[in-house]
N, C-alpha and C. Protein backbone atom coordinates (compact mmCIF):
# COMPACT_ATOMS: atom_id res chain seq x y z
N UNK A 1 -33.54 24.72 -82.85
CA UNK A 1 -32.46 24.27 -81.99
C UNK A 1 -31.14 24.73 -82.61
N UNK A 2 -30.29 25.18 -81.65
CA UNK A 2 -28.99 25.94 -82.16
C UNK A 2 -28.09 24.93 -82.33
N UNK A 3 -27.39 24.98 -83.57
CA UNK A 3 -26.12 23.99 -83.92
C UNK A 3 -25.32 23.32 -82.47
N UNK A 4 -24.65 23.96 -81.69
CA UNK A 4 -24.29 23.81 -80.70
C UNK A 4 -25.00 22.75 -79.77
N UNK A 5 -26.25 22.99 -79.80
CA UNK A 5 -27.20 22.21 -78.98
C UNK A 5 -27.33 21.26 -79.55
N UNK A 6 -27.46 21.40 -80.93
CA UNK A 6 -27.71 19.75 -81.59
C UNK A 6 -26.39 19.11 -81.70
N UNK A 7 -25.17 19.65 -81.64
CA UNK A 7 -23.78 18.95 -82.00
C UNK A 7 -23.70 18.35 -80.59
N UNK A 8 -24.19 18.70 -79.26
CA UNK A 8 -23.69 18.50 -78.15
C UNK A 8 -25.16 16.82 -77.85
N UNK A 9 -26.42 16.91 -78.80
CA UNK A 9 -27.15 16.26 -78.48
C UNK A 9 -26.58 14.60 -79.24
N UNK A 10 -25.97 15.14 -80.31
CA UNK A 10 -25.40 13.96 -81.69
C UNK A 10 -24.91 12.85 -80.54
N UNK A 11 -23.52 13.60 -79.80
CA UNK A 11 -22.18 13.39 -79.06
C UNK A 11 -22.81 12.75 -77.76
N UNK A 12 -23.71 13.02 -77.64
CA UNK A 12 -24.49 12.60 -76.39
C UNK A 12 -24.69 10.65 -76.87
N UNK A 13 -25.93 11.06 -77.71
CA UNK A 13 -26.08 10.03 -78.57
C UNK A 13 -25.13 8.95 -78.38
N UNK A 14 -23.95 9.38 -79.57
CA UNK A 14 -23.13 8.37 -80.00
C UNK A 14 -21.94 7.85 -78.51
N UNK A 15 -21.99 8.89 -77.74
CA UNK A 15 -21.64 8.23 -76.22
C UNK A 15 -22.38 7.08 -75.89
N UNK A 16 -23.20 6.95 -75.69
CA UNK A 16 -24.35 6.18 -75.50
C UNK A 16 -24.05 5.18 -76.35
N UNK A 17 -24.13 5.52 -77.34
CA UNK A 17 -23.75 3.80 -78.49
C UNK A 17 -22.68 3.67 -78.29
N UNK A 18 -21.30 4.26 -78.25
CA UNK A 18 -20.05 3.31 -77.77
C UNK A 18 -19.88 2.47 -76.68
N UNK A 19 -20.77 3.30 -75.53
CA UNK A 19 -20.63 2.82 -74.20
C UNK A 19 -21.29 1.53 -74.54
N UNK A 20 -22.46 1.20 -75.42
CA UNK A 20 -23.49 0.16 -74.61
C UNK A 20 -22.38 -0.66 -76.14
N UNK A 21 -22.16 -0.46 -77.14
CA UNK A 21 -21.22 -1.06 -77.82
C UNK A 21 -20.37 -2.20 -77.85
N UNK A 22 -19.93 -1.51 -76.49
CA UNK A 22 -18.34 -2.68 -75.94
C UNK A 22 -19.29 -3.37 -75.16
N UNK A 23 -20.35 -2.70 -74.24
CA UNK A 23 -20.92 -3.74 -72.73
C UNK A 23 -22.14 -4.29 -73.56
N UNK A 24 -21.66 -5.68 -74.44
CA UNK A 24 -23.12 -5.49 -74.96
C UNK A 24 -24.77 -5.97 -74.61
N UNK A 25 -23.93 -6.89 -73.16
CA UNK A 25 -25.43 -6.91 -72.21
C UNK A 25 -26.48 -7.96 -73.05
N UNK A 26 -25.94 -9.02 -73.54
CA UNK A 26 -26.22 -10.50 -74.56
C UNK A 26 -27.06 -10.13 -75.21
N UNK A 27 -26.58 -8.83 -75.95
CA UNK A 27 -26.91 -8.33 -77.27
C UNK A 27 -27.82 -7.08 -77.23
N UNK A 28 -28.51 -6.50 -76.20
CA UNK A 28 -29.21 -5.77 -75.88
C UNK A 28 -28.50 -4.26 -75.94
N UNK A 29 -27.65 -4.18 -75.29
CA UNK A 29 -26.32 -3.63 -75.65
C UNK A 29 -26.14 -2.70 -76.91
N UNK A 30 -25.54 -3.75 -78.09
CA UNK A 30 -25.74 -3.67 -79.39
C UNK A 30 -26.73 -3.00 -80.26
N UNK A 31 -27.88 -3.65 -79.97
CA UNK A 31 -28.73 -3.11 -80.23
C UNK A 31 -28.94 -1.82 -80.16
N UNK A 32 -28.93 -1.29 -79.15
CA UNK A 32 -28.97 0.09 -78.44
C UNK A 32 -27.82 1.26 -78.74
N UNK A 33 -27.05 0.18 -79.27
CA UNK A 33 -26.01 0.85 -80.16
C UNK A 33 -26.21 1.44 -81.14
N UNK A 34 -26.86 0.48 -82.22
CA UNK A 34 -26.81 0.76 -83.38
C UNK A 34 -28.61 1.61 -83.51
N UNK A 35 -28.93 1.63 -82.65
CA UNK A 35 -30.20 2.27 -82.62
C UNK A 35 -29.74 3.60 -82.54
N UNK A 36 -29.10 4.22 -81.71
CA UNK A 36 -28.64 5.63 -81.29
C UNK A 36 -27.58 6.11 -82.53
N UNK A 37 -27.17 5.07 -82.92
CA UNK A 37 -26.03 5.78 -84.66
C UNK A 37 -27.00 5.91 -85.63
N UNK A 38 -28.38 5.09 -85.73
CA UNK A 38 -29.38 5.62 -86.71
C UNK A 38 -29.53 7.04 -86.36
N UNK A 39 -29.99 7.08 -85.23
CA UNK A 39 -30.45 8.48 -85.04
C UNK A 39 -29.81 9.17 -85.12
N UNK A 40 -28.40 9.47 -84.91
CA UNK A 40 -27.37 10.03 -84.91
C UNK A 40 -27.17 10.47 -86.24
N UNK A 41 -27.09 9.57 -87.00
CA UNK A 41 -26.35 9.22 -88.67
C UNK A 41 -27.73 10.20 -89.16
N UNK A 42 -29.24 10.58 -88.56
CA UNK A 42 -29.95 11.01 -90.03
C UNK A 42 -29.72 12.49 -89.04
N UNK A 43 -29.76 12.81 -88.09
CA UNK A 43 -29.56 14.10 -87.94
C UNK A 43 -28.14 14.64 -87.96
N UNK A 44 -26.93 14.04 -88.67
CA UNK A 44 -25.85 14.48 -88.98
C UNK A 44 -26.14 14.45 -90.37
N UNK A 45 -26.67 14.23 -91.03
CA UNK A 45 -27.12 13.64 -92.88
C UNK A 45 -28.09 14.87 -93.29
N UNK A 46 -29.10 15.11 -92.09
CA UNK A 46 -29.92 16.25 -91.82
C UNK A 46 -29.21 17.90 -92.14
N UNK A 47 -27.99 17.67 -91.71
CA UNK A 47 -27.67 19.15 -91.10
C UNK A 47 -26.32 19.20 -92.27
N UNK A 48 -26.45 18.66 -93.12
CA UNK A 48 -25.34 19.35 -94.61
C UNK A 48 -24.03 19.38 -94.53
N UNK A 49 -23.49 18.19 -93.43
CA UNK A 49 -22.25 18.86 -92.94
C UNK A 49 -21.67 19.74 -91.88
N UNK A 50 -22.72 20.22 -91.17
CA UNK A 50 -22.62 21.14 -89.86
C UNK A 50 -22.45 20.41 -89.15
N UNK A 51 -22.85 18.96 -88.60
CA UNK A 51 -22.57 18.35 -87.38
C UNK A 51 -22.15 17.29 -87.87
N UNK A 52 -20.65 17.44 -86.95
CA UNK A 52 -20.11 15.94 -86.89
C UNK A 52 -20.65 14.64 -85.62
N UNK A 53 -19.74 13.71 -86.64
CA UNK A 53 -19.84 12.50 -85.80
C UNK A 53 -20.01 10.87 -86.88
N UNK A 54 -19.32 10.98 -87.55
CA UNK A 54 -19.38 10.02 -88.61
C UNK A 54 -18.83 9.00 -88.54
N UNK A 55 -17.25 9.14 -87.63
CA UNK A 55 -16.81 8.32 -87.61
C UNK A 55 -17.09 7.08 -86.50
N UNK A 56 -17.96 8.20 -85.18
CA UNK A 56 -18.42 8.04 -84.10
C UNK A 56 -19.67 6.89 -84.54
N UNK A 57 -20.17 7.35 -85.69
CA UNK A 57 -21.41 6.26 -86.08
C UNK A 57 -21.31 5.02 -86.55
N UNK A 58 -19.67 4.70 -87.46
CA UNK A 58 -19.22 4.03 -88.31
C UNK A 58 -19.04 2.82 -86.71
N UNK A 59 -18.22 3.82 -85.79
CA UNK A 59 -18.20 2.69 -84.70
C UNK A 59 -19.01 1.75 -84.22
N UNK A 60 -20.28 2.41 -84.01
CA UNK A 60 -20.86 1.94 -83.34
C UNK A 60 -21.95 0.82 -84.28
N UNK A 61 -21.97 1.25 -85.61
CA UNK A 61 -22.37 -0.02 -86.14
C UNK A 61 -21.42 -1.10 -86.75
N UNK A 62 -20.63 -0.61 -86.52
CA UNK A 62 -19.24 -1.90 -86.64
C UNK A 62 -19.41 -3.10 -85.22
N UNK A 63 -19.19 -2.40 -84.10
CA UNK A 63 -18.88 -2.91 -82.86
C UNK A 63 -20.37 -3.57 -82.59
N UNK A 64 -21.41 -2.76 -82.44
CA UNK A 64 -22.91 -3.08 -82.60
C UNK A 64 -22.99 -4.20 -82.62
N UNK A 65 -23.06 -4.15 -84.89
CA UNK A 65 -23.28 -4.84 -85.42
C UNK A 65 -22.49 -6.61 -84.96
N UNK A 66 -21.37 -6.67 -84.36
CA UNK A 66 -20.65 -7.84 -84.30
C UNK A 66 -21.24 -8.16 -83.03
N UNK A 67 -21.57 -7.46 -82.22
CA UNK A 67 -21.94 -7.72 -80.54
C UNK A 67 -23.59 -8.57 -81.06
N UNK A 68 -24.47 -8.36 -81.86
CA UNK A 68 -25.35 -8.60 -82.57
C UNK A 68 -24.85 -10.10 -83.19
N UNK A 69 -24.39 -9.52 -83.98
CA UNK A 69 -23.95 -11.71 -84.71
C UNK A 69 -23.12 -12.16 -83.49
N UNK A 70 -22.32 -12.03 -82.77
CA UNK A 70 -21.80 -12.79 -81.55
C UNK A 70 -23.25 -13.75 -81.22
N UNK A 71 -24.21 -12.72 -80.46
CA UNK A 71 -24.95 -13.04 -79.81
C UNK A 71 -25.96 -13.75 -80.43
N UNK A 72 -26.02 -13.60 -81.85
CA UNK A 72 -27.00 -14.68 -82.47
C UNK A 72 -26.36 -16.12 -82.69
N UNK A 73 -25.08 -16.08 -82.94
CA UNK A 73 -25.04 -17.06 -83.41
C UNK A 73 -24.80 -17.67 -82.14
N UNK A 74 -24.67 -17.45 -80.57
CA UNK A 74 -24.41 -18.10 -79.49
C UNK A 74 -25.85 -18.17 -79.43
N UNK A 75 -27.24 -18.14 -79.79
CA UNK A 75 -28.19 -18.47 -79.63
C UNK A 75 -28.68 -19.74 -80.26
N UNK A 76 -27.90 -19.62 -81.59
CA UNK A 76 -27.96 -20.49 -82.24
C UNK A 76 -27.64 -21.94 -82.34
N UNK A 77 -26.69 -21.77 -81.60
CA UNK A 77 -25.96 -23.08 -81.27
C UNK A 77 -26.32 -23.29 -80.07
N UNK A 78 -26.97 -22.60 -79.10
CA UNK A 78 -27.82 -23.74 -78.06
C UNK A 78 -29.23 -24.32 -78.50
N UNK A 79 -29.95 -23.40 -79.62
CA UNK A 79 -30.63 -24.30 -79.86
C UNK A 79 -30.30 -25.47 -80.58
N UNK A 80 -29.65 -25.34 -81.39
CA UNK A 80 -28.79 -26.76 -82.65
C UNK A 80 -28.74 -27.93 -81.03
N UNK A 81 -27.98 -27.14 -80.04
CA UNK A 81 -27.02 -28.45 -79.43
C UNK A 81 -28.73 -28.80 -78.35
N UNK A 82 -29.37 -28.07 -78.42
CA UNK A 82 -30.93 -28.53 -77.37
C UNK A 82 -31.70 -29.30 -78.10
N UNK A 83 -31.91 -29.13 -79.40
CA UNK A 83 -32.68 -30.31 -80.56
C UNK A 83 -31.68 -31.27 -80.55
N UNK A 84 -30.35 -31.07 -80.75
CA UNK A 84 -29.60 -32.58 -80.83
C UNK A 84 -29.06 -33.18 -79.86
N UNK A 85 -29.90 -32.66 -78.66
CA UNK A 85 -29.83 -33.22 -77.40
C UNK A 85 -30.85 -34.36 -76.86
């Protein structure tokens, strides 16, 4: 696969994780975020510096990652408040 093709596949990717990033769809979202910057992150790690997108990855497990604890800990506290109900 030609550099080009894989730089345009990365960008694809990490579109995909910003978009689902912000909408995080009660955490599903997130997830799907930080799933697509893995993949992203080893075939930019893969390629020596030829393909960017690092910062693009940093995003998306930043934003992800918080859309992720948002959503746990709002899980969390309905169960706390359903047992101490």
């Amino acid at each position: 696969m030609s550099q080009a093709n894989l730089q345009d596949q990365v960008d694809a990717m990490l579109r995909r994780g910003i978009v689902f990033s912000i909408f995080w769809l009660m955490g599903i979202g997130s997830f799907i975020a930080i799933v697509q910057a893995v993949k992203a992150r080893k075939i930019i790690r893969q390629s020596d510096g030829e393909i960017r997108g690092e910062g693009k990855v940093l995003w998306c497990f930043i934003v992800g990652g918080a859309g992720l604890l948002f959503w746990a800990f709002v899980i969390l506290m309905v169960i706390v408040n359903a047992v101490n109900a």
